[in-house]
PDB file of N, CA and C in Angstrom:
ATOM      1  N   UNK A   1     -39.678  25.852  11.673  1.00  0.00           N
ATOM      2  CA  UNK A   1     -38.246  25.916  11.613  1.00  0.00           C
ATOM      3  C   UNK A   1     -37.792  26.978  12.615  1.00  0.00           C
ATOM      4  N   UNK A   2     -36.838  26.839  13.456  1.00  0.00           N
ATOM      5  CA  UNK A   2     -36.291  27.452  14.360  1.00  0.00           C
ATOM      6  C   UNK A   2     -35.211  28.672  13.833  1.00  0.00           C
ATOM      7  N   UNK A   3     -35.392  29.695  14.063  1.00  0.00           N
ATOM      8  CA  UNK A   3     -34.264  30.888  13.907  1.00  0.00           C
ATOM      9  C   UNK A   3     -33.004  30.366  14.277  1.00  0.00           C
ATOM     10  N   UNK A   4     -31.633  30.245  13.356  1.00  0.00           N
ATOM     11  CA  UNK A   4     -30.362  30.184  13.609  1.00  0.00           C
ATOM     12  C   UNK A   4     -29.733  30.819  12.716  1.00  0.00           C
ATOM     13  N   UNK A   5     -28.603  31.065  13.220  1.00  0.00           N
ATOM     14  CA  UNK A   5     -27.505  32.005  12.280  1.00  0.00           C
ATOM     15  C   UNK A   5     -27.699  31.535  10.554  1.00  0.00           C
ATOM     16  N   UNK A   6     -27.353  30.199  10.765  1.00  0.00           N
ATOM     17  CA  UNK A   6     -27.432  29.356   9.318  1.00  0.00           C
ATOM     18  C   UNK A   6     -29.258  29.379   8.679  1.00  0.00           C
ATOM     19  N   UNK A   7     -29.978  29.647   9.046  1.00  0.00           N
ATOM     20  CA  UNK A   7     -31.248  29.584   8.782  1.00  0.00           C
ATOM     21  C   UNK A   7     -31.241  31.544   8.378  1.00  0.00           C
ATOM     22  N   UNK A   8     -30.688  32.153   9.042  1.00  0.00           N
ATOM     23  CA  UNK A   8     -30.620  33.789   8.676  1.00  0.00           C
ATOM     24  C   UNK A   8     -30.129  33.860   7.158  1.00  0.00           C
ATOM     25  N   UNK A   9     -28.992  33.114   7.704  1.00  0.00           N
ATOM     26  CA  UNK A   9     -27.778  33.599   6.189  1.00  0.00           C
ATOM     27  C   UNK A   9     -28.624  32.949   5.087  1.00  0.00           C
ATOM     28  N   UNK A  10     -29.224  31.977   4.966  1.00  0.00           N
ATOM     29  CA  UNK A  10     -30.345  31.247   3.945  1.00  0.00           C
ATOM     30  C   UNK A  10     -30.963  32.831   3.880  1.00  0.00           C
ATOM     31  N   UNK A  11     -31.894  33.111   4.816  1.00  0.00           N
ATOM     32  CA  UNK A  11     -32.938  33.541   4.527  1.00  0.00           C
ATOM     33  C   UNK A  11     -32.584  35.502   3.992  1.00  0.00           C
ATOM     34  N   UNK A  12     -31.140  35.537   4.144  1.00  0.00           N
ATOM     35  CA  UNK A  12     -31.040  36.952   3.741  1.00  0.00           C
ATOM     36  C   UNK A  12     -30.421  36.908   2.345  1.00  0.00           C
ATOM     37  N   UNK A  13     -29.436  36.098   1.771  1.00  0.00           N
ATOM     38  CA  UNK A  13     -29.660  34.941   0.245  1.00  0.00           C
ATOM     39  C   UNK A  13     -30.296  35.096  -0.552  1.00  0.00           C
ATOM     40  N   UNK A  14     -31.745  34.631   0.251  1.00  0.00           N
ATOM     41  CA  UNK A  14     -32.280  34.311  -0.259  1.00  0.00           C
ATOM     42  C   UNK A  14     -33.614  36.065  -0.935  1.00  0.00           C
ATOM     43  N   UNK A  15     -33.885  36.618   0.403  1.00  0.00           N
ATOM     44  CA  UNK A  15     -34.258  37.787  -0.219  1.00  0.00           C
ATOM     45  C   UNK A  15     -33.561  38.708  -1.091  1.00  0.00           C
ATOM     46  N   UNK A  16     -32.001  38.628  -1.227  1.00  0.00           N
ATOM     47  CA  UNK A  16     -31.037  39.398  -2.478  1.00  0.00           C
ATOM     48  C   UNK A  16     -31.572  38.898  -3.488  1.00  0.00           C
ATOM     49  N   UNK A  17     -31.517  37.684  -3.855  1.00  0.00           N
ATOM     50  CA  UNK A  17     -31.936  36.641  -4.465  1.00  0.00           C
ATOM     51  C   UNK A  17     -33.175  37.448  -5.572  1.00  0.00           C
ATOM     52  N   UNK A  18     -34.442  37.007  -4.742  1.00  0.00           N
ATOM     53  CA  UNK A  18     -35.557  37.487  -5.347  1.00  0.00           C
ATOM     54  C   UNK A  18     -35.546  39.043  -5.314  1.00  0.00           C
ATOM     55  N   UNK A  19     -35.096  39.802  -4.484  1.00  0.00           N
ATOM     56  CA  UNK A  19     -35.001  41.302  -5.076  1.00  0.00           C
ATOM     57  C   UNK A  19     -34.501  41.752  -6.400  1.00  0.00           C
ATOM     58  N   UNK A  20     -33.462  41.020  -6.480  1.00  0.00           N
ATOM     59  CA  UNK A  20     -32.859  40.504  -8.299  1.00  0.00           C
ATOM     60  C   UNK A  20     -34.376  40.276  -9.197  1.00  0.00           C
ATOM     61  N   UNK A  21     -34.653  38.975  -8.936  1.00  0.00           N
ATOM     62  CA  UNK A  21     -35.460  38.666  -9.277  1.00  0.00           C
ATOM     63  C   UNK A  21     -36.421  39.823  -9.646  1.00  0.00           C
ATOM     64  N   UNK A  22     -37.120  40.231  -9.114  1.00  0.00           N
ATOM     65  CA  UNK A  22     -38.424  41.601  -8.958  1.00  0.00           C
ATOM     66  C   UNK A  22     -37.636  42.435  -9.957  1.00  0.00           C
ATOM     67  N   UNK A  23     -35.903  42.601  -9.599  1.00  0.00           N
ATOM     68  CA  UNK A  23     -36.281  43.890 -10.230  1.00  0.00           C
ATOM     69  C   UNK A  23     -35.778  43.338 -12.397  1.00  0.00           C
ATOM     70  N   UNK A  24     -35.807  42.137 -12.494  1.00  0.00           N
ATOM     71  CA  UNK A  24     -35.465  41.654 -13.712  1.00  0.00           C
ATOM     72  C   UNK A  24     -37.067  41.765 -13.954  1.00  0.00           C
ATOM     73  N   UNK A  25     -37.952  41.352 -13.243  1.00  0.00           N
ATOM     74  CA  UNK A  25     -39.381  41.475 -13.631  1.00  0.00           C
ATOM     75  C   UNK A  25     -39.928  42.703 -14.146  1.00  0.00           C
ATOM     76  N   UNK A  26     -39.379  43.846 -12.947  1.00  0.00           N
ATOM     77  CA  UNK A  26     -40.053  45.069 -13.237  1.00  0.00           C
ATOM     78  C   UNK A  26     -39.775  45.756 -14.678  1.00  0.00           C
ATOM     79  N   UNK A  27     -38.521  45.252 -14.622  1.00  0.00           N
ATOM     80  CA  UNK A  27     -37.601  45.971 -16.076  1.00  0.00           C
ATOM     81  C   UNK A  27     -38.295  45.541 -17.192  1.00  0.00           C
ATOM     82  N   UNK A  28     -38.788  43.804 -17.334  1.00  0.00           N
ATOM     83  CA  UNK A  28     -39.019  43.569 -18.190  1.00  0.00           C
ATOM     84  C   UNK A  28     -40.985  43.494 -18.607  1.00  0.00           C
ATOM     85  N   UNK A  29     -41.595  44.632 -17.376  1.00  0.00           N
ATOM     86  CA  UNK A  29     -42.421  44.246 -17.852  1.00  0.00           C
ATOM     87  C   UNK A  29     -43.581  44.508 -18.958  1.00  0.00           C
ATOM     88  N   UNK A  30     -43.051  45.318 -19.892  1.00  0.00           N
ATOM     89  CA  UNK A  30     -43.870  45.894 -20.788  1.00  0.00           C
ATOM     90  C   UNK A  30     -42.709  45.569 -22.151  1.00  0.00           C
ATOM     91  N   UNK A  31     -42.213  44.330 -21.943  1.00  0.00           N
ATOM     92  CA  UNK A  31     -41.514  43.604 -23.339  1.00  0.00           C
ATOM     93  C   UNK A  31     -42.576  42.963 -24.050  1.00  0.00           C
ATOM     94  N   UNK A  32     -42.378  43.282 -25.203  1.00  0.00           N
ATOM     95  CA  UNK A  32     -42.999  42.878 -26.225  1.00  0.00           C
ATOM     96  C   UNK A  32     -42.811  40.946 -26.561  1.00  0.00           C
ATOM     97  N   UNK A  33     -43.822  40.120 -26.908  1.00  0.00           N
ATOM     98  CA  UNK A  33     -43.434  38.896 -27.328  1.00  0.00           C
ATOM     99  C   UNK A  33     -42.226  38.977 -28.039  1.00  0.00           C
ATOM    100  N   UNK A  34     -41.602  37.471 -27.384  1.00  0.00           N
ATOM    101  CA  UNK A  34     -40.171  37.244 -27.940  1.00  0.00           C
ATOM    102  C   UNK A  34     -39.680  36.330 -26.680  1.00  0.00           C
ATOM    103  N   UNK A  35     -38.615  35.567 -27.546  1.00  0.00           N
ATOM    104  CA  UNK A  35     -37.981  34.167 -26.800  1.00  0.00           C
ATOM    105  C   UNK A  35     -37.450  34.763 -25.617  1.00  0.00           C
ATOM    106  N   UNK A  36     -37.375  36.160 -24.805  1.00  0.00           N
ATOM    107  CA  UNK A  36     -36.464  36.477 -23.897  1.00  0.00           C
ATOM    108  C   UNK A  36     -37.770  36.305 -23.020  1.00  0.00           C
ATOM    109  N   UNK A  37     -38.881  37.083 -23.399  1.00  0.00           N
ATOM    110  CA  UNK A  37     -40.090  36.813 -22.836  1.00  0.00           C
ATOM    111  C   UNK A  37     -40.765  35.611 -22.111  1.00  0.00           C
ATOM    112  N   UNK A  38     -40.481  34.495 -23.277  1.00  0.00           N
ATOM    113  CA  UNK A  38     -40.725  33.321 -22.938  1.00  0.00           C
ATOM    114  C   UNK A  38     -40.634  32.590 -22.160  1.00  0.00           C
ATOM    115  N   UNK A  39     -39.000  32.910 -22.075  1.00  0.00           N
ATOM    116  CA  UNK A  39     -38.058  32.031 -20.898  1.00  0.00           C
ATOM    117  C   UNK A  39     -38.406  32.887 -19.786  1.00  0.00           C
ATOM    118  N   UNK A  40     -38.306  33.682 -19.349  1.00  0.00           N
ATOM    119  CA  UNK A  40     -38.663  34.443 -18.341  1.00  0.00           C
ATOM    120  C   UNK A  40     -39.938  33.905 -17.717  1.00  0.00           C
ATOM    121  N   UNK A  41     -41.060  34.204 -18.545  1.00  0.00           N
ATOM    122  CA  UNK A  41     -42.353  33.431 -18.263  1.00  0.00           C
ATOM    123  C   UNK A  41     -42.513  31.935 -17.971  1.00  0.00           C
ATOM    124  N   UNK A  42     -41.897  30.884 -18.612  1.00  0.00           N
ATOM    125  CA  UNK A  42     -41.506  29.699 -18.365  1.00  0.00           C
ATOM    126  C   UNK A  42     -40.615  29.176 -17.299  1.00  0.00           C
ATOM    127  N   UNK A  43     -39.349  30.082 -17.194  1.00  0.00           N
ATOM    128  CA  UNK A  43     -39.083  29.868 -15.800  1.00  0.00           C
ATOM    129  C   UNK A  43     -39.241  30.027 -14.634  1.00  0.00           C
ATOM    130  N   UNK A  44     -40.673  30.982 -14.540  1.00  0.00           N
ATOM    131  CA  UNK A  44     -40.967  31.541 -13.536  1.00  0.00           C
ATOM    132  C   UNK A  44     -41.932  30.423 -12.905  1.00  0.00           C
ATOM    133  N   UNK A  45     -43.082  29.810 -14.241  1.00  0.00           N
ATOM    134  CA  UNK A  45     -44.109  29.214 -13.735  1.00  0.00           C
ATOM    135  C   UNK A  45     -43.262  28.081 -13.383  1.00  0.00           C
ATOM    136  N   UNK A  46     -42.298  27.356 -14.329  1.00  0.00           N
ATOM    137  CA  UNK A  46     -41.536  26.126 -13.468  1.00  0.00           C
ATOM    138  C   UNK A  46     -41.088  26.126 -12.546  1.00  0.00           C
ATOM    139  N   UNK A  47     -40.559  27.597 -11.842  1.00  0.00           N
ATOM    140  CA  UNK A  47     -39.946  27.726 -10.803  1.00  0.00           C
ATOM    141  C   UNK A  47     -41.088  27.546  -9.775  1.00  0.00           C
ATOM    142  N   UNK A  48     -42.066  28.212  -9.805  1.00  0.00           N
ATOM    143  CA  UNK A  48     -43.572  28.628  -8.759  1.00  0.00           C
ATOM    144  C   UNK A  48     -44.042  26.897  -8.302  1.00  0.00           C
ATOM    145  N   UNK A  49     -44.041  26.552 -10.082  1.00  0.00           N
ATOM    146  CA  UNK A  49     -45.041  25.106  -9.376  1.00  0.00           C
ATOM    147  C   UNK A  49     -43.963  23.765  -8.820  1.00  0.00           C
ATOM    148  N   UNK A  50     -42.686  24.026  -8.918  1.00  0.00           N
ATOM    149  CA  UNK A  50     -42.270  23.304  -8.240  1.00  0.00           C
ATOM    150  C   UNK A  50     -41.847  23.895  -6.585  1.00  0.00           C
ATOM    151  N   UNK A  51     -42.211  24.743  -6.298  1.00  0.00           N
ATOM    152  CA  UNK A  51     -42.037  25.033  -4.841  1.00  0.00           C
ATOM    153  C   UNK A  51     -43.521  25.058  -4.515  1.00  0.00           C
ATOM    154  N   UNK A  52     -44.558  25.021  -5.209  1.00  0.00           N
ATOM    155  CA  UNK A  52     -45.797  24.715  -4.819  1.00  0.00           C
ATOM    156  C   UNK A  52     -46.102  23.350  -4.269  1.00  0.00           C
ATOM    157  N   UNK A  53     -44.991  22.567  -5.053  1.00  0.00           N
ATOM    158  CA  UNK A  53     -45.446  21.119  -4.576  1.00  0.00           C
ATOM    159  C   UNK A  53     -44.658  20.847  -3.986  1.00  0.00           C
ATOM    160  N   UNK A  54     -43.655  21.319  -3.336  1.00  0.00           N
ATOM    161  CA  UNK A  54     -42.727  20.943  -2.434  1.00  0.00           C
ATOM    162  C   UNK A  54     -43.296  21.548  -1.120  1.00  0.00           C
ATOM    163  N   UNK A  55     -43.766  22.741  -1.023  1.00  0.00           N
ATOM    164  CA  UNK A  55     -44.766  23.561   0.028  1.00  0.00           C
ATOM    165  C   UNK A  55     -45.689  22.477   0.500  1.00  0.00           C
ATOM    166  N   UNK A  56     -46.452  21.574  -0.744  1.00  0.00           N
ATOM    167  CA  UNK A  56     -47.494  20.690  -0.039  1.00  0.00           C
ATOM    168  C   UNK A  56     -47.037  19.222  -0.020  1.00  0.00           C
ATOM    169  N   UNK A  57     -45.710  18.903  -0.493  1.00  0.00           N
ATOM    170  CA  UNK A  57     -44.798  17.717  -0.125  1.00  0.00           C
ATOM    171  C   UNK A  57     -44.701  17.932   1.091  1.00  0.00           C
ATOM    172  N   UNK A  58     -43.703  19.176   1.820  1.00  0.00           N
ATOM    173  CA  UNK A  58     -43.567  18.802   3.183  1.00  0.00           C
ATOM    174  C   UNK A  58     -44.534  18.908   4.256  1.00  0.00           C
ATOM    175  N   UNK A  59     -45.418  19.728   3.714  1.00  0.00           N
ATOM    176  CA  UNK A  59     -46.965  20.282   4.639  1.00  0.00           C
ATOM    177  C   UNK A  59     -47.017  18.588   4.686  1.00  0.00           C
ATOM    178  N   UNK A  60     -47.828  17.784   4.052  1.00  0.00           N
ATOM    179  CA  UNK A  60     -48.140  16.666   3.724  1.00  0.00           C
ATOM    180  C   UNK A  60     -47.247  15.493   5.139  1.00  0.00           C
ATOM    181  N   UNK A  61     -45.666  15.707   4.972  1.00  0.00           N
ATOM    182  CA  UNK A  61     -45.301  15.097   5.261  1.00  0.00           C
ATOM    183  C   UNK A  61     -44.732  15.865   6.698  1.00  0.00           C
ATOM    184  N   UNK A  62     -45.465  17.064   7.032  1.00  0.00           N
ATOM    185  CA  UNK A  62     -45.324  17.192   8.568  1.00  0.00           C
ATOM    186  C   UNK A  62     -44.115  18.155   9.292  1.00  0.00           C
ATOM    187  N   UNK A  63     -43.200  18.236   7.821  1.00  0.00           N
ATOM    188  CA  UNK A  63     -42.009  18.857   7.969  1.00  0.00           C
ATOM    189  C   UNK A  63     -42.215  20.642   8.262  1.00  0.00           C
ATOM    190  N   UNK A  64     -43.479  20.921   7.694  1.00  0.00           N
ATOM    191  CA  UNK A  64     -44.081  22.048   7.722  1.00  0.00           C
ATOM    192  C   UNK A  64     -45.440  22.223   8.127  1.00  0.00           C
ATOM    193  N   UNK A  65     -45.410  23.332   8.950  1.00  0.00           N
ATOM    194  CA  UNK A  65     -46.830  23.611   9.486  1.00  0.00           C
ATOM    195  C   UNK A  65     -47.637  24.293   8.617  1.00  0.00           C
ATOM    196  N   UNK A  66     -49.463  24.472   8.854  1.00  0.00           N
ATOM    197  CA  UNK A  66     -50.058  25.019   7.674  1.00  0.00           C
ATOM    198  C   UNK A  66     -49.609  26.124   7.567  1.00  0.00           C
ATOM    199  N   UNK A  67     -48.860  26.923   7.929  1.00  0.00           N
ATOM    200  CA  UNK A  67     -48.130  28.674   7.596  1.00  0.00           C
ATOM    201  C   UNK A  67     -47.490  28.409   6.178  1.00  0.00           C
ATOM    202  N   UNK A  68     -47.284  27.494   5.831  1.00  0.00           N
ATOM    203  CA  UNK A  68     -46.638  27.037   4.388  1.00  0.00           C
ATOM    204  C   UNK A  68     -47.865  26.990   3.365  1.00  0.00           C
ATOM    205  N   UNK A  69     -48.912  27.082   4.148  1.00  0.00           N
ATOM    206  CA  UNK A  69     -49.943  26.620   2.484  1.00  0.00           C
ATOM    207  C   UNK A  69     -50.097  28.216   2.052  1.00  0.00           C
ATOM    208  N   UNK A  70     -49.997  29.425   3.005  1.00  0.00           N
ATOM    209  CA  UNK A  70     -49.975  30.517   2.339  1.00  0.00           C
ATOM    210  C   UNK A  70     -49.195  30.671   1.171  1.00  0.00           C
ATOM    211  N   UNK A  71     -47.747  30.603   1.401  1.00  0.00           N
ATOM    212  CA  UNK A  71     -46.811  30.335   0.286  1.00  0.00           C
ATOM    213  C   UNK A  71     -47.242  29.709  -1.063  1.00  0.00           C
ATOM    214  N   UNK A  72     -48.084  28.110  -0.424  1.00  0.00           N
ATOM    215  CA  UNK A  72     -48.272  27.707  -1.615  1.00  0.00           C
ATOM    216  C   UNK A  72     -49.216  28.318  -2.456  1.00  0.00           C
ATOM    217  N   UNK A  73     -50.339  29.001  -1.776  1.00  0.00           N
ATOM    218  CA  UNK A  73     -51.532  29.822  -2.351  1.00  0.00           C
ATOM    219  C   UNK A  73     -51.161  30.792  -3.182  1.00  0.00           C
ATOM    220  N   UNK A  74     -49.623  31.461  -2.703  1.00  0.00           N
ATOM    221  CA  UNK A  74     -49.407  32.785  -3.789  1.00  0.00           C
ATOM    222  C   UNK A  74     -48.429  32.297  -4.473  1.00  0.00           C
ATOM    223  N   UNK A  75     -48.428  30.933  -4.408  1.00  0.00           N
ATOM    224  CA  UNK A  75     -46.863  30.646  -5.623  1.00  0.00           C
ATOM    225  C   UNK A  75     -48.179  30.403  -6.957  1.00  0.00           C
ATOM    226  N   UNK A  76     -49.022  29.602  -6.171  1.00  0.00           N
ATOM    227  CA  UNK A  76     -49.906  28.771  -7.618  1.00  0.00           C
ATOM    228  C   UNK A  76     -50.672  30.224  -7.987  1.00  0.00           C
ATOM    229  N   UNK A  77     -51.062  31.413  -7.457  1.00  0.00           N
ATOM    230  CA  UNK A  77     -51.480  32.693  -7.830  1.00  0.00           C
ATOM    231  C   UNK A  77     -50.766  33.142  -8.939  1.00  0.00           C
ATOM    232  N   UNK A  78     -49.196  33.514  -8.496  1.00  0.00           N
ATOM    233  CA  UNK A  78     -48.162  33.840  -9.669  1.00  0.00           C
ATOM    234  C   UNK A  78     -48.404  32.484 -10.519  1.00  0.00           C
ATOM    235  N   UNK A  79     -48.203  31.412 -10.158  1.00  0.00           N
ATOM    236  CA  UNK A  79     -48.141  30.226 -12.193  1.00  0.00           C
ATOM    237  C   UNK A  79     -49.872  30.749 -12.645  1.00  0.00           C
ATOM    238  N   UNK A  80     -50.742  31.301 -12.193  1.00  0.00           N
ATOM    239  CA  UNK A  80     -51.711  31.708 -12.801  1.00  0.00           C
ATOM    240  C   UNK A  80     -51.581  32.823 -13.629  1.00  0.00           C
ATOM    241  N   UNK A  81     -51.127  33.839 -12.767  1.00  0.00           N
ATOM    242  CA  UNK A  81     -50.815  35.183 -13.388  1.00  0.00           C
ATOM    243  C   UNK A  81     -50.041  35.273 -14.949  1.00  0.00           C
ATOM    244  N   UNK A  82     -48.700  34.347 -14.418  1.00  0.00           N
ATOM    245  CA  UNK A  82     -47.622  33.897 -15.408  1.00  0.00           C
ATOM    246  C   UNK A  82     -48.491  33.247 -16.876  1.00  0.00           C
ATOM    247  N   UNK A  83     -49.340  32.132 -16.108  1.00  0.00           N
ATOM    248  CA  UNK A  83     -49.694  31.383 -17.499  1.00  0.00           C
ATOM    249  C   UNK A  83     -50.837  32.513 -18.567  1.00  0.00           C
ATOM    250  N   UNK A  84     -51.346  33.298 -17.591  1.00  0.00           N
ATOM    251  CA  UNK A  84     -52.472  34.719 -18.306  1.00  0.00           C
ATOM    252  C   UNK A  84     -51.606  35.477 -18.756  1.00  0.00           C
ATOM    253  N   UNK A  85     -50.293  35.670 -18.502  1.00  0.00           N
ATOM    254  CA  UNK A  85     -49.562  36.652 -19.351  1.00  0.00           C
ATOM    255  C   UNK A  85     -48.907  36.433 -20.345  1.00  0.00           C
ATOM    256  N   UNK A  86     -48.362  34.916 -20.471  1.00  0.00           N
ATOM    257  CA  UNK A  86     -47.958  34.200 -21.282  1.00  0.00           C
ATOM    258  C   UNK A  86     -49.263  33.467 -22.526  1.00  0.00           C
ATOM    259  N   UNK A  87     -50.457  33.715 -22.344  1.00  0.00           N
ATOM    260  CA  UNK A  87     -51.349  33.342 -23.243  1.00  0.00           C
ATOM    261  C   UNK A  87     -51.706  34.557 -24.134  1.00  0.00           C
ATOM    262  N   UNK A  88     -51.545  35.780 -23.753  1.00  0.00           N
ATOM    263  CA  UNK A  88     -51.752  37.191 -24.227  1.00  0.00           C
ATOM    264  C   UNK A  88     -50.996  37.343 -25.752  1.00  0.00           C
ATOM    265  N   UNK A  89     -51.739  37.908 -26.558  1.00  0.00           N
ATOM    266  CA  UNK A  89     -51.216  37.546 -27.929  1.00  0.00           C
ATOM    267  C   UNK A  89     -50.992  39.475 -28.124  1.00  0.00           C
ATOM    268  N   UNK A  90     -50.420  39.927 -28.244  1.00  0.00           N
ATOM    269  CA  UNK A  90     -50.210  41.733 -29.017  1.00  0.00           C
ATOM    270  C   UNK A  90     -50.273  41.644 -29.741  1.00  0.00           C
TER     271      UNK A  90
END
């Protein structure tokens, strides 16, 4: 994908975005089990493995070069992490 203004404004979005993100993580990460927990954990891995397979949808289909399977390597890392933290019983 080529650098353009409209490809910036995505991509600076998009890091506010997940800096949010990180810091809802960091806050929450020594919460005790409970439905706030859950969803958090659940939306994270739904979130991960569907950009995992969209990473190897477009790899697949050419739209993306292999610099995308890194992405996909540390998205399916985090739904690992996620699903080991979410199996953890206190």
């Amino acid at each position: 994908m080529e650098f353009s203004t409209a490809v910036g404004l995505i991509g600076r979005r998009a890091a506010a975005l997940y800096a949010g993100i990180a810091v809802m993580f960091f806050s929450a990460r020594n919460a005790e089990p409970s439905a706030t927990r859950t969803a958090i954990i659940s939306g994270t891995i739904t979130s991960c493995s569907i950009l995992a397979l969209l990473g190897i949808y477009e790899f697949a289909t050419g739209n993306a070069t292999s610099g995308i399977l890194t992405a996909v390597f540390i998205e399916v890392a985090i739904v690992l992490a996620f699903l080991h933290v979410g199996a953890r019983k206190k």
